[in-house]
Protein backbone atom coordinates (compact mmCIF):
# COMPACT_ATOMS: atom_id res chain seq x y z
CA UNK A 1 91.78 23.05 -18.89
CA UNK A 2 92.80 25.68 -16.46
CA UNK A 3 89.27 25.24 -14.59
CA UNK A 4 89.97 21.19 -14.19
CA UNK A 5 94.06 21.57 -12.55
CA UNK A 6 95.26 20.90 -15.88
CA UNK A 7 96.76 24.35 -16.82
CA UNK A 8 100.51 23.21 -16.82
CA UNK A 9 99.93 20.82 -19.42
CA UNK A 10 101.55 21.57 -23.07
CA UNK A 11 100.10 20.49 -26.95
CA UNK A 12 103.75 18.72 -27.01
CA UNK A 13 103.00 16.10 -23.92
CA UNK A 14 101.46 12.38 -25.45
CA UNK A 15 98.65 10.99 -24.23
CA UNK A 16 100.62 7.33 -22.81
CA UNK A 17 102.26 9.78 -20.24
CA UNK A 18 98.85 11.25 -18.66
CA UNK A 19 97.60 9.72 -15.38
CA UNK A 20 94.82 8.02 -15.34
CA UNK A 21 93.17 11.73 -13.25
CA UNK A 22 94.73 13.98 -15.99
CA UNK A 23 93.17 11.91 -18.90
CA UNK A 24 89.83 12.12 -17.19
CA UNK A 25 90.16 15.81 -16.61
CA UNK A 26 90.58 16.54 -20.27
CA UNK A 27 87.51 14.54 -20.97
CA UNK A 28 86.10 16.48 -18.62
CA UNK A 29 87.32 20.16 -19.80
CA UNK A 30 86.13 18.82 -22.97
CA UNK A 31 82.44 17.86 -21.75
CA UNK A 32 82.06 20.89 -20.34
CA UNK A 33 82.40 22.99 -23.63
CA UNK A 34 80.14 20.70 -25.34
CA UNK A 35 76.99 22.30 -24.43
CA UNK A 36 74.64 18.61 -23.92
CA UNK A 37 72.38 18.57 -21.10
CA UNK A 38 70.62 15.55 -19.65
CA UNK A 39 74.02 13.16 -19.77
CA UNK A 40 75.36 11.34 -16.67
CA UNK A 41 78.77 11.62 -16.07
CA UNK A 42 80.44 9.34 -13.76
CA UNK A 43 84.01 10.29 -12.20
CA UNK A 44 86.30 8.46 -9.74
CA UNK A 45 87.92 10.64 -7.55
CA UNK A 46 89.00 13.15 -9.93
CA UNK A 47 90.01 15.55 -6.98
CA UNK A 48 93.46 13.20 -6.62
CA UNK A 49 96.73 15.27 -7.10
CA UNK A 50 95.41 18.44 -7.40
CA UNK A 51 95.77 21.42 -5.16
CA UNK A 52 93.71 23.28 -3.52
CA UNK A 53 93.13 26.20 -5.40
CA UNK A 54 92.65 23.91 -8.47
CA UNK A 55 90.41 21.86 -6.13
CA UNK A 56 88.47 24.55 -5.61
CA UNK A 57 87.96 24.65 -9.65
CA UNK A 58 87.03 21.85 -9.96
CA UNK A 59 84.23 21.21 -7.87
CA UNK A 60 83.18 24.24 -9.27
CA UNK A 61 83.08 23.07 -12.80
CA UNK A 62 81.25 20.12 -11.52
CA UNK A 63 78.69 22.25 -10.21
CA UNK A 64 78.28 24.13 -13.46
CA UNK A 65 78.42 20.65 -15.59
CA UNK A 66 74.84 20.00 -12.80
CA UNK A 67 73.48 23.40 -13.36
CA UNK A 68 73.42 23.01 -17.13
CA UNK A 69 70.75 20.12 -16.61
CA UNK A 70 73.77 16.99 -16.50
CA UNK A 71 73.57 14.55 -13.29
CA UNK A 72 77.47 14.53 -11.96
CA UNK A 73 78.03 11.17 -9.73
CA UNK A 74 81.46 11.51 -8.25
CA UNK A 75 83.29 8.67 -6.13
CA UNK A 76 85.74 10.66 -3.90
CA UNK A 77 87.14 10.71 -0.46
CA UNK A 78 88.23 14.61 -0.46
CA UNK A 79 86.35 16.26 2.40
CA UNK A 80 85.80 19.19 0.54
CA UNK A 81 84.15 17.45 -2.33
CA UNK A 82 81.91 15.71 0.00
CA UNK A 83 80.28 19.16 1.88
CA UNK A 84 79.91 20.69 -1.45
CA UNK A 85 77.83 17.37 -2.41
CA UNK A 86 74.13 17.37 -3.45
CA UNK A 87 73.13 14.30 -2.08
CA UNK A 88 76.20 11.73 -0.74
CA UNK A 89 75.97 7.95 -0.67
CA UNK A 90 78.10 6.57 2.14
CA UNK A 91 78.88 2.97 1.25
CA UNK A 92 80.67 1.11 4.19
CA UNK A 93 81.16 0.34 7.26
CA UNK A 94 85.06 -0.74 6.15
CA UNK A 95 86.49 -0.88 3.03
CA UNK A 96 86.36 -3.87 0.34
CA UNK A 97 84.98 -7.25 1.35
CA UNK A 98 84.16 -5.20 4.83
CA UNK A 99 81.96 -2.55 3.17
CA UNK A 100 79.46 -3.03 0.26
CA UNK A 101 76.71 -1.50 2.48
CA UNK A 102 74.93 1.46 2.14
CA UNK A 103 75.34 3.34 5.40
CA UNK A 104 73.35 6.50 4.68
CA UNK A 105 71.89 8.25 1.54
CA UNK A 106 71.26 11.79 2.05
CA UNK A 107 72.70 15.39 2.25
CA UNK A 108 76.00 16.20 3.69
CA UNK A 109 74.79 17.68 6.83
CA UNK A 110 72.80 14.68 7.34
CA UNK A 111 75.56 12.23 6.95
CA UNK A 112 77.48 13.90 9.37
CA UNK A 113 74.86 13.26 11.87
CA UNK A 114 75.53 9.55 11.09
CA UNK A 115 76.85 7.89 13.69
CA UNK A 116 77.18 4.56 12.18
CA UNK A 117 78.99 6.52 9.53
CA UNK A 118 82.86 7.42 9.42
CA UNK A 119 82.44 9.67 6.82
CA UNK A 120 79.44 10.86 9.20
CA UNK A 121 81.41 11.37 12.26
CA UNK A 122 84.78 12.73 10.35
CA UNK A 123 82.38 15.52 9.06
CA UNK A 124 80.78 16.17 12.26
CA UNK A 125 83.77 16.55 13.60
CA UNK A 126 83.73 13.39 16.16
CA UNK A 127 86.30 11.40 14.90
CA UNK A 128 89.39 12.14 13.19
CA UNK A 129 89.49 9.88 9.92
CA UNK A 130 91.32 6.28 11.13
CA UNK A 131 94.68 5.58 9.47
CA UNK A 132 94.46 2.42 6.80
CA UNK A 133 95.65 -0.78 8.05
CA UNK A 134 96.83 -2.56 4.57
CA UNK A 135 98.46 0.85 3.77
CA UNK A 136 101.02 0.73 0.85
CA UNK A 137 104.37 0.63 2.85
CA UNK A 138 106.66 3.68 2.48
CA UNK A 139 109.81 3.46 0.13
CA UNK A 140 112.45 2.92 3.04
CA UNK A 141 115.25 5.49 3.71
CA UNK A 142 117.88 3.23 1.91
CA UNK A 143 115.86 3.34 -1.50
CA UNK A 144 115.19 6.80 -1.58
CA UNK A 145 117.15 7.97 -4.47
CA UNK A 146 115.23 9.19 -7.42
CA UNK A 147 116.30 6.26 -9.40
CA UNK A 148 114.79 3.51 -7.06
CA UNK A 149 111.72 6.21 -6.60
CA UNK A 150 111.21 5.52 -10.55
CA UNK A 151 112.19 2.08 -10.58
CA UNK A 152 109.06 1.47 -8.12
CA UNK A 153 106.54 3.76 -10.38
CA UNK A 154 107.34 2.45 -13.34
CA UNK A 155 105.14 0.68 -15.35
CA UNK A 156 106.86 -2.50 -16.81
């Protein structure tokens, strides 16, 4: 648990309260004590929420997961997860009904030689990454008690 981000959880916390990152972290931790080889596992962005240093874990339990004989396919947007990458599949050029293509398929070092690629030119260091248009607005200034915070998380 400690090597997916997940050491400050306790035996006492239920399984309704995990986030959706958390719950596939444990399935994770508990994959990787398992011992199979030759299973695919698939994980979407599992790097969300954590910090670096349990980043850092992370990516290299992943790594261990390949090395034991497993094919790891992650969907992420962390930059770190990206360089450390075997083989990345840049899907794009926007996002939803303005993607759906596959820009390049090859190493990191190649894709940042993409120029067609933002993921090619934010890793070669051309172009910072763009800020979304459709972002989520911000809770405004008025709302920001914890109490409205919750009121907008909560799941109803």
């Amino acid at each position: 648990m400690i090597n997916v981000g997940l050491d400050y959880l306790n035996l006492s916390r239920s399984a309704e309260t995990l986030s959706g990152g958390e719950a596939q972290r444990i399935r994770l931790a508990s994959q990787i004590g398992s011992g199979l080889t030759g299973v695919m596992y698939v994980l979407d962005e599992p790097s969300i929420g954590l910090h670096q240093r349990d980043n850092d874990r992370l990516l290299a339990t992943l790594k261990r997961l390949r090395d034991l004989g497993n094919s790891v396919i992650v969907v992420e947007h962390d930059e770190d997860a990206i360089r450390e990458a075997d083989f990345v599949v840049d899907m794009g050029p926007g996002a939803g009904e303005h993607g759906g293509n596959v820009l390049i398929a090859d190493t990191p070092e190649n894709v940042a030689k993409c120029e067609k690629s933002v993921t090619g030119q934010y890793l070669g260091g051309k172009n910072p990454l763009p800020c979304r248009l459709n972002a989520r607005p911000s809770i405004p200034a008025e709302c920001s008690s914890s109490k409205a915070r919750a009121a907008t998380t909560s799941k109803t």
